[in-house]
C-alpha atoms as a PDB file:
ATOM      1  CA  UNK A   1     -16.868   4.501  -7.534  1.00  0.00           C
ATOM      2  CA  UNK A   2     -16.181   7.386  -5.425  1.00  0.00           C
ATOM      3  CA  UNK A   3     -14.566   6.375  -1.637  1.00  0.00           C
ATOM      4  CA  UNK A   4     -17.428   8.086   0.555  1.00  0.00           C
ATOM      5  CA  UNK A   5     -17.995   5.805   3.308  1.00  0.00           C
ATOM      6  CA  UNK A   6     -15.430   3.113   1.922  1.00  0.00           C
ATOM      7  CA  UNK A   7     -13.560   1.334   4.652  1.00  0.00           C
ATOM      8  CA  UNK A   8     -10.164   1.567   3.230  1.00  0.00           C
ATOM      9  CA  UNK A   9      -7.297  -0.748   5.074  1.00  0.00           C
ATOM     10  CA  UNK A  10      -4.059   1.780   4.201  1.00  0.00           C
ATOM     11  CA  UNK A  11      -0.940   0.154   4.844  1.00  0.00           C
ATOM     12  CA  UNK A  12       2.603   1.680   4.650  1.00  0.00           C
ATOM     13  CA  UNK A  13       5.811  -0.688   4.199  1.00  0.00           C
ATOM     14  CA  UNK A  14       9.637  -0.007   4.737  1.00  0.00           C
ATOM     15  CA  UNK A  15       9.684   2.742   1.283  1.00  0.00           C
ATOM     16  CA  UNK A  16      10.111   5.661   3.422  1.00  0.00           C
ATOM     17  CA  UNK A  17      11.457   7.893   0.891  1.00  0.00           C
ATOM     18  CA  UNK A  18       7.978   8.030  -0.422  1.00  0.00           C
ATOM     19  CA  UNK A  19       6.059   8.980   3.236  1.00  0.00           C
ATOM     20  CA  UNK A  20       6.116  12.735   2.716  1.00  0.00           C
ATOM     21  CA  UNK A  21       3.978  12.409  -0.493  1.00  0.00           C
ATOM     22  CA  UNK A  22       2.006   9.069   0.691  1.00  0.00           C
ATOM     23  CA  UNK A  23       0.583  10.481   3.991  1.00  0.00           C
ATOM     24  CA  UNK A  24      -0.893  13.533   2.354  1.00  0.00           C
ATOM     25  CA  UNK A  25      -2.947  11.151   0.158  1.00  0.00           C
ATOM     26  CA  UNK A  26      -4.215   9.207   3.305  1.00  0.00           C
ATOM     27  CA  UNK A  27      -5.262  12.666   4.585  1.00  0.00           C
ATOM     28  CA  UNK A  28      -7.244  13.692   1.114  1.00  0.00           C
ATOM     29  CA  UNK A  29      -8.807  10.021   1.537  1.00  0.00           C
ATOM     30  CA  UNK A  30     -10.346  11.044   5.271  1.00  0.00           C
ATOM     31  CA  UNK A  31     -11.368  14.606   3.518  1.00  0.00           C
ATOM     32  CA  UNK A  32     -13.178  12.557   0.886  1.00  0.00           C
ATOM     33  CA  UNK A  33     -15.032  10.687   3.525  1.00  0.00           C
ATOM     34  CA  UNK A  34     -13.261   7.707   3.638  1.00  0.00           C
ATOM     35  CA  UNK A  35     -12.446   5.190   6.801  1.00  0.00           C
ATOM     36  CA  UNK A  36      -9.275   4.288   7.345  1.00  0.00           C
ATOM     37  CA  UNK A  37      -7.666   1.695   8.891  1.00  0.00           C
ATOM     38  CA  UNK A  38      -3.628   2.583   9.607  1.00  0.00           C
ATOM     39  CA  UNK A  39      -1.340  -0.358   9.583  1.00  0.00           C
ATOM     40  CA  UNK A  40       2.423  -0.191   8.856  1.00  0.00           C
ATOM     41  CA  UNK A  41       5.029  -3.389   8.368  1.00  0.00           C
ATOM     42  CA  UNK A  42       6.980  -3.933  11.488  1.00  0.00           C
ATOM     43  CA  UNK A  43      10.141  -1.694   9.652  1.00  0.00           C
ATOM     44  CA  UNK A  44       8.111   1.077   9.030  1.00  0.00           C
ATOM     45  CA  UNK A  45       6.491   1.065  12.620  1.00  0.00           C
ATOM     46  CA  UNK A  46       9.630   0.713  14.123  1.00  0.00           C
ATOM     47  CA  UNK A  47      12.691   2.046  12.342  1.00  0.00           C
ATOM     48  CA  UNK A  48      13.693   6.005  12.424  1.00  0.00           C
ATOM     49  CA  UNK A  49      15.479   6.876   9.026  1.00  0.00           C
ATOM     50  CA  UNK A  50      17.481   9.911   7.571  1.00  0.00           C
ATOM     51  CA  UNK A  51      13.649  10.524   6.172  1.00  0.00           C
ATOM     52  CA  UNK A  52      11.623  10.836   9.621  1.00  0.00           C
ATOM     53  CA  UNK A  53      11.306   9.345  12.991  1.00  0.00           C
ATOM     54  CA  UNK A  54       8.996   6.310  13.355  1.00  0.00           C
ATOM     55  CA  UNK A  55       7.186   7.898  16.204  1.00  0.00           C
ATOM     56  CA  UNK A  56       5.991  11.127  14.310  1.00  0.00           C
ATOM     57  CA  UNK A  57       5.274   9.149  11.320  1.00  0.00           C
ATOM     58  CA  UNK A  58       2.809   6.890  13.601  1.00  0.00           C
ATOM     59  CA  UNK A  59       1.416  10.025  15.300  1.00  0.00           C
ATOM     60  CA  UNK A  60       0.661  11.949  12.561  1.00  0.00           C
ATOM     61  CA  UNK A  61      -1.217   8.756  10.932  1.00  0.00           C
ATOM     62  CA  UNK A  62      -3.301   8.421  13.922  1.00  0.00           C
ATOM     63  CA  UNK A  63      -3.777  12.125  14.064  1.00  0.00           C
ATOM     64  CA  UNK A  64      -5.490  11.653  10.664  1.00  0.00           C
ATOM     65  CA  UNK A  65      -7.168   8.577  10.965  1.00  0.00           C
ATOM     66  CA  UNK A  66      -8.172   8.966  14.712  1.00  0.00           C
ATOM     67  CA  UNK A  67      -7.489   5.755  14.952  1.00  0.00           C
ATOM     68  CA  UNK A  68      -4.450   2.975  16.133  1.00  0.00           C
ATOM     69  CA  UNK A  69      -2.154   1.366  13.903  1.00  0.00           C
ATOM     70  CA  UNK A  70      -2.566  -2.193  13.142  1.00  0.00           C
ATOM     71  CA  UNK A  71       1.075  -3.384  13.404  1.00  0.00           C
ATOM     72  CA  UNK A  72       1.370  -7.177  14.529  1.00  0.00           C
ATOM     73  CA  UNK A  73       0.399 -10.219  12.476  1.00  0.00           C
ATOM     74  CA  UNK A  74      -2.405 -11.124  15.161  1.00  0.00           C
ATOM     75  CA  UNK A  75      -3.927  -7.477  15.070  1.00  0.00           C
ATOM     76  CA  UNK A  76      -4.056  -8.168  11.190  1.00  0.00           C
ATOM     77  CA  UNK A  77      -4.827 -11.537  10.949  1.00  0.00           C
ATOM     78  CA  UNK A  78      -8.741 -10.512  11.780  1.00  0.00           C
ATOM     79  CA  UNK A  79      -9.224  -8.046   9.476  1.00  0.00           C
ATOM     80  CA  UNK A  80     -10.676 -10.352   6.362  1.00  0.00           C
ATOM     81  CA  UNK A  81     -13.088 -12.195   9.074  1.00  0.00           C
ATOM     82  CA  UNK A  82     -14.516  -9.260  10.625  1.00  0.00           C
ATOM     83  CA  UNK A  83     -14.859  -7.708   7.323  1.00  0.00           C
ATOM     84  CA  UNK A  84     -12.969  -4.515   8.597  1.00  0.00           C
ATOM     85  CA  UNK A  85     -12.285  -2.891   4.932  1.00  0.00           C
ATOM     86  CA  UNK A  86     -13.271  -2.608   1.631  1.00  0.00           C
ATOM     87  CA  UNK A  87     -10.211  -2.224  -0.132  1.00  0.00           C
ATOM     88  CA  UNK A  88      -6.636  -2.599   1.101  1.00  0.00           C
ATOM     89  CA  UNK A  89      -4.283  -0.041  -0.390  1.00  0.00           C
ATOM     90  CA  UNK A  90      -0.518  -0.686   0.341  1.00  0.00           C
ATOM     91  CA  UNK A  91       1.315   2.815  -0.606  1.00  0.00           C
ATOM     92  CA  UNK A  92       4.366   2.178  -0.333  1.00  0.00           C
ATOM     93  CA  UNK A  93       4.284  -0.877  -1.532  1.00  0.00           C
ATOM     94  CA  UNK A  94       8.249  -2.274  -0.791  1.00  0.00           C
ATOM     95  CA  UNK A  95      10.185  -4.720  -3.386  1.00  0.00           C
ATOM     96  CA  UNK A  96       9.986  -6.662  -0.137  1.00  0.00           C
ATOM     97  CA  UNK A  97       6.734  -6.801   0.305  1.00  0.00           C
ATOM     98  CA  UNK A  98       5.840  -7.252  -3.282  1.00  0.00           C
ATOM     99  CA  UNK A  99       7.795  -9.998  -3.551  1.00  0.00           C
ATOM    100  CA  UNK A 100       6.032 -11.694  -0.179  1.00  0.00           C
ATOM    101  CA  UNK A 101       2.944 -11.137  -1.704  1.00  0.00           C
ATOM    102  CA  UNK A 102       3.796 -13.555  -4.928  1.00  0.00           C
ATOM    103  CA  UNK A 103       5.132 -16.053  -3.221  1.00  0.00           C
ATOM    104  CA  UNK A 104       2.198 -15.921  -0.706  1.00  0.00           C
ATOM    105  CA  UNK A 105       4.791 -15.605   2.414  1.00  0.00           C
ATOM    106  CA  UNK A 106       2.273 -14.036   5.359  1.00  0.00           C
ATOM    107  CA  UNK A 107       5.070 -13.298   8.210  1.00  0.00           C
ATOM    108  CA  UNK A 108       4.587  -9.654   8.283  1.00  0.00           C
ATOM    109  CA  UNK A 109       1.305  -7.096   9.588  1.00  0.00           C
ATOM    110  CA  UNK A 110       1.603  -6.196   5.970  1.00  0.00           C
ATOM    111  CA  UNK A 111       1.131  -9.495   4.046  1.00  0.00           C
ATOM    112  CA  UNK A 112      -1.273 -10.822   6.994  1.00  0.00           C
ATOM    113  CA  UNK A 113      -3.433  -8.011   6.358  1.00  0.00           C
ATOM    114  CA  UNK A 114      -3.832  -8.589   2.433  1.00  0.00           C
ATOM    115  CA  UNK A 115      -4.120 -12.406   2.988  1.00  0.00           C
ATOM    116  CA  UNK A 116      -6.888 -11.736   5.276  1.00  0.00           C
ATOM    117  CA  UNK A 117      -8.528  -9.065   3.527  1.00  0.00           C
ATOM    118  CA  UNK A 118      -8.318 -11.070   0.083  1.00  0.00           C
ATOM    119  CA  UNK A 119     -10.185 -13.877   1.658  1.00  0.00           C
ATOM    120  CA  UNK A 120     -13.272 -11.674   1.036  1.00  0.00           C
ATOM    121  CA  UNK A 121     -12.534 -11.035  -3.043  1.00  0.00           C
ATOM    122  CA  UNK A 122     -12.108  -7.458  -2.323  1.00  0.00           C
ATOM    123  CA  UNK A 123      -9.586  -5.200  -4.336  1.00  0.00           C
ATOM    124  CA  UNK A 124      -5.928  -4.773  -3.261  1.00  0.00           C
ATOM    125  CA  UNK A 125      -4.075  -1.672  -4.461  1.00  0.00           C
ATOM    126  CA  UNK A 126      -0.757  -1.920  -4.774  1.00  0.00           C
ATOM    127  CA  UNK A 127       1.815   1.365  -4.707  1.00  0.00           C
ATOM    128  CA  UNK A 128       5.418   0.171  -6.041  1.00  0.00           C
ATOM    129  CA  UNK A 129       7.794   1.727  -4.509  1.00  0.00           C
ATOM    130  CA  UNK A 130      11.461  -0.144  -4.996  1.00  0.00           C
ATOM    131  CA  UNK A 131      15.112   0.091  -6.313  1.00  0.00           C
ATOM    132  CA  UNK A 132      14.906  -3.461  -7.745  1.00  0.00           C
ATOM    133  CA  UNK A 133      11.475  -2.431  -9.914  1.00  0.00           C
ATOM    134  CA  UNK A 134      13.230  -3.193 -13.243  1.00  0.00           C
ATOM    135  CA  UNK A 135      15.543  -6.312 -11.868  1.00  0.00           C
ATOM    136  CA  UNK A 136      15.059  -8.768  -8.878  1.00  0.00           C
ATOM    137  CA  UNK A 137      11.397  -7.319  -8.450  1.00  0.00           C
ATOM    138  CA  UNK A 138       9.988  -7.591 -11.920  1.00  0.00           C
ATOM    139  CA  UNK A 139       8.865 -11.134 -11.577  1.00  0.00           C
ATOM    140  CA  UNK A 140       6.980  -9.974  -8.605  1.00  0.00           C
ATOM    141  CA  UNK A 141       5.403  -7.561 -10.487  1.00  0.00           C
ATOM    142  CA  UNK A 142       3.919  -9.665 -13.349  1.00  0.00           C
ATOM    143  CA  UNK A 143       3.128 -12.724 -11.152  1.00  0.00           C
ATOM    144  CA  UNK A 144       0.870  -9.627  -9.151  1.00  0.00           C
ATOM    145  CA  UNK A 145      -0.063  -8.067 -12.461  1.00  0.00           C
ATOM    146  CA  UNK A 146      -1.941 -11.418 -13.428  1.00  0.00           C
ATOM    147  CA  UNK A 147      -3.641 -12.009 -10.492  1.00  0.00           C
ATOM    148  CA  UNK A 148      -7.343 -11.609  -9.243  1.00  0.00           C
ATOM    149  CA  UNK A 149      -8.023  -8.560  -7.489  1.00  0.00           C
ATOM    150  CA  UNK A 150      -4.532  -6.864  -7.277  1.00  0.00           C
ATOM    151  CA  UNK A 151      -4.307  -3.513  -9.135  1.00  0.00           C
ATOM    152  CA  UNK A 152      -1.514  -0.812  -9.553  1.00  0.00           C
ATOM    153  CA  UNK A 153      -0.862   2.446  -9.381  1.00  0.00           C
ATOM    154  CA  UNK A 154       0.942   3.853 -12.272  1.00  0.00           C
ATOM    155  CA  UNK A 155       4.588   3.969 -11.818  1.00  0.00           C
ATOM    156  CA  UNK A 156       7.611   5.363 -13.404  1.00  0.00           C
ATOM    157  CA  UNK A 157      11.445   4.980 -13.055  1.00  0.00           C
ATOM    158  CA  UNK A 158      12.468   6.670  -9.855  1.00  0.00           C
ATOM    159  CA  UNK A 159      16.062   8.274 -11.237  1.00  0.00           C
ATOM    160  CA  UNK A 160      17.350   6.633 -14.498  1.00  0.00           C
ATOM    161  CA  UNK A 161      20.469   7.911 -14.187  1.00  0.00           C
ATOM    162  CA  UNK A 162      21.394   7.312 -10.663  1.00  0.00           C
ATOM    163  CA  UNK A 163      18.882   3.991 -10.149  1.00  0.00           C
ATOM    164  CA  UNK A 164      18.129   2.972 -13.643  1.00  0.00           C
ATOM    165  CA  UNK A 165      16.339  -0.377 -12.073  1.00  0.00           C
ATOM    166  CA  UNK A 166      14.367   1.853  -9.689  1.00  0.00           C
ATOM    167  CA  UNK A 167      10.841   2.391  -9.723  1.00  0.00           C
ATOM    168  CA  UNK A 168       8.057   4.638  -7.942  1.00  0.00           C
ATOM    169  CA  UNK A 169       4.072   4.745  -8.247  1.00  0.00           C
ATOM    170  CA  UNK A 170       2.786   8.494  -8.819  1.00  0.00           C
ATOM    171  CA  UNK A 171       1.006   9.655  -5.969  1.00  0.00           C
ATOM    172  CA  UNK A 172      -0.942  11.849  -8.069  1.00  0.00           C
ATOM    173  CA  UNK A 173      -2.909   8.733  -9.461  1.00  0.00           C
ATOM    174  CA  UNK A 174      -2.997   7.103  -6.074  1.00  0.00           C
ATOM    175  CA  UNK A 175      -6.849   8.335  -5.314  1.00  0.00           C
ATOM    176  CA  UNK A 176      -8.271   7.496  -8.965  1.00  0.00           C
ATOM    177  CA  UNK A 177      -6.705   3.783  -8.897  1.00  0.00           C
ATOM    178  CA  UNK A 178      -8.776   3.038  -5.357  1.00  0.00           C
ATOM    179  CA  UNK A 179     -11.800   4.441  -7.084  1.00  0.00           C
ATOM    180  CA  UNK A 180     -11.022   2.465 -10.553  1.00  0.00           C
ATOM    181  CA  UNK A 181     -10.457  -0.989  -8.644  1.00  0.00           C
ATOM    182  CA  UNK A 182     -13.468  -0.729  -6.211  1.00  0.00           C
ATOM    183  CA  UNK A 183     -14.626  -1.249  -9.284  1.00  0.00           C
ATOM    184  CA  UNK A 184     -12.640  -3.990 -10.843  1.00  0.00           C
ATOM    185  CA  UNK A 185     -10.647  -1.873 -13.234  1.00  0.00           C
ATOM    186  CA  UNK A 186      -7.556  -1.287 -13.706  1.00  0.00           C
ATOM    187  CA  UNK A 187      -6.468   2.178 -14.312  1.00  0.00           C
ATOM    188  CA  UNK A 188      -4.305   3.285 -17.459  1.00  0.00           C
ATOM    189  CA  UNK A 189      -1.592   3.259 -18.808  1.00  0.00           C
ATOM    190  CA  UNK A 190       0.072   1.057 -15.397  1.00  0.00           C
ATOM    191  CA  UNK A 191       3.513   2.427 -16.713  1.00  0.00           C
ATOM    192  CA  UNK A 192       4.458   6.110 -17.013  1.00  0.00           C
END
């Protein structure tokens, strides 16, 4: 299913190595016709790194999006109820995060906003992005691997040499997974 019209909830967590290629995609998403809701984790709302300064980051989103970033809990929290998407992409998806998101921990914008968009059955996409993919992470992975509605982006090791335990989705397949799980599919191979 192609994302014309689809209201897609994009949310960015604390993976900011990944940014540069991530908010191109969001940008190819508006060009495809797509609305998006912005909404970054408190970190990546708030924290300038050797990678970018929050503040431009949250510009340029809005530039795109023409819209306001969702980034408290209660600005999330409504997003299932008033139906506001129809798929929630998280890209990058943080170790962090990932690992809220098995447990079912909701103290972040980011985790509030899956909880409440998941109360609707709707597809979550999930974009790992994390130095602990092949260690502490991995059992976050597989418990989200086996449940309903949560699909992944194909990923690869980041740098084997330097990070052999790191991973990192490929933007390149970022697009075709939202189309594949608006219609419950997972796209293939998950591991690169």
């Amino acid at each position: 299913m192609d994302v014309k019209d689809k209201k897609i909830g994009f949310v960015l967590t604390g993976s900011f190595c990944t940014f540069s290629k991530t908010i191109p995609k969001i940008k190819e998403l508006k060009k495809l016709g797509a609305d998006i809701v912005p909404i970054m984790s408190y970190n990546s709302y708030n924290l300038d790194t050797r990678f970018g300064k929050a503040q431009d980051f949250i510009n340029e989103i809005q530039d795109i999006t023409g819209k306001e970033i969702i980034h408290t809990i209660q600005d999330a929290e409504p997003i299932g109820p008033k139906k506001m998407t129809d798929i929630m992409v998280i890209a990058p998806c943080s170790g962090n995060t990932m690992s809220k998101l098995a447990l079912d921990i909701i103290d972040t914008p980011s985790t509030m906003a899956v909880k409440s968009h998941l109360r609707n059955n709707l597809p979550v996409v999930i974009a790992p992005s994390t130095n602990n993919g092949l260690s502490g992470n991995a059992t976050s992975i597989a418990a989200l691997l086996n449940r309903k509605n949560y699909y992944f982006v194909p990923f690869k090791q980041d740098n084997p040499i330097t990070k052999p335990r790191s991973i990192v989705f490929d933007p390149e397949y970022l697009i075709k997974t939202i189309e594949y799980a608006l219609d419950e599919e997972q796209i293939e191979p998950i591991l690169l």
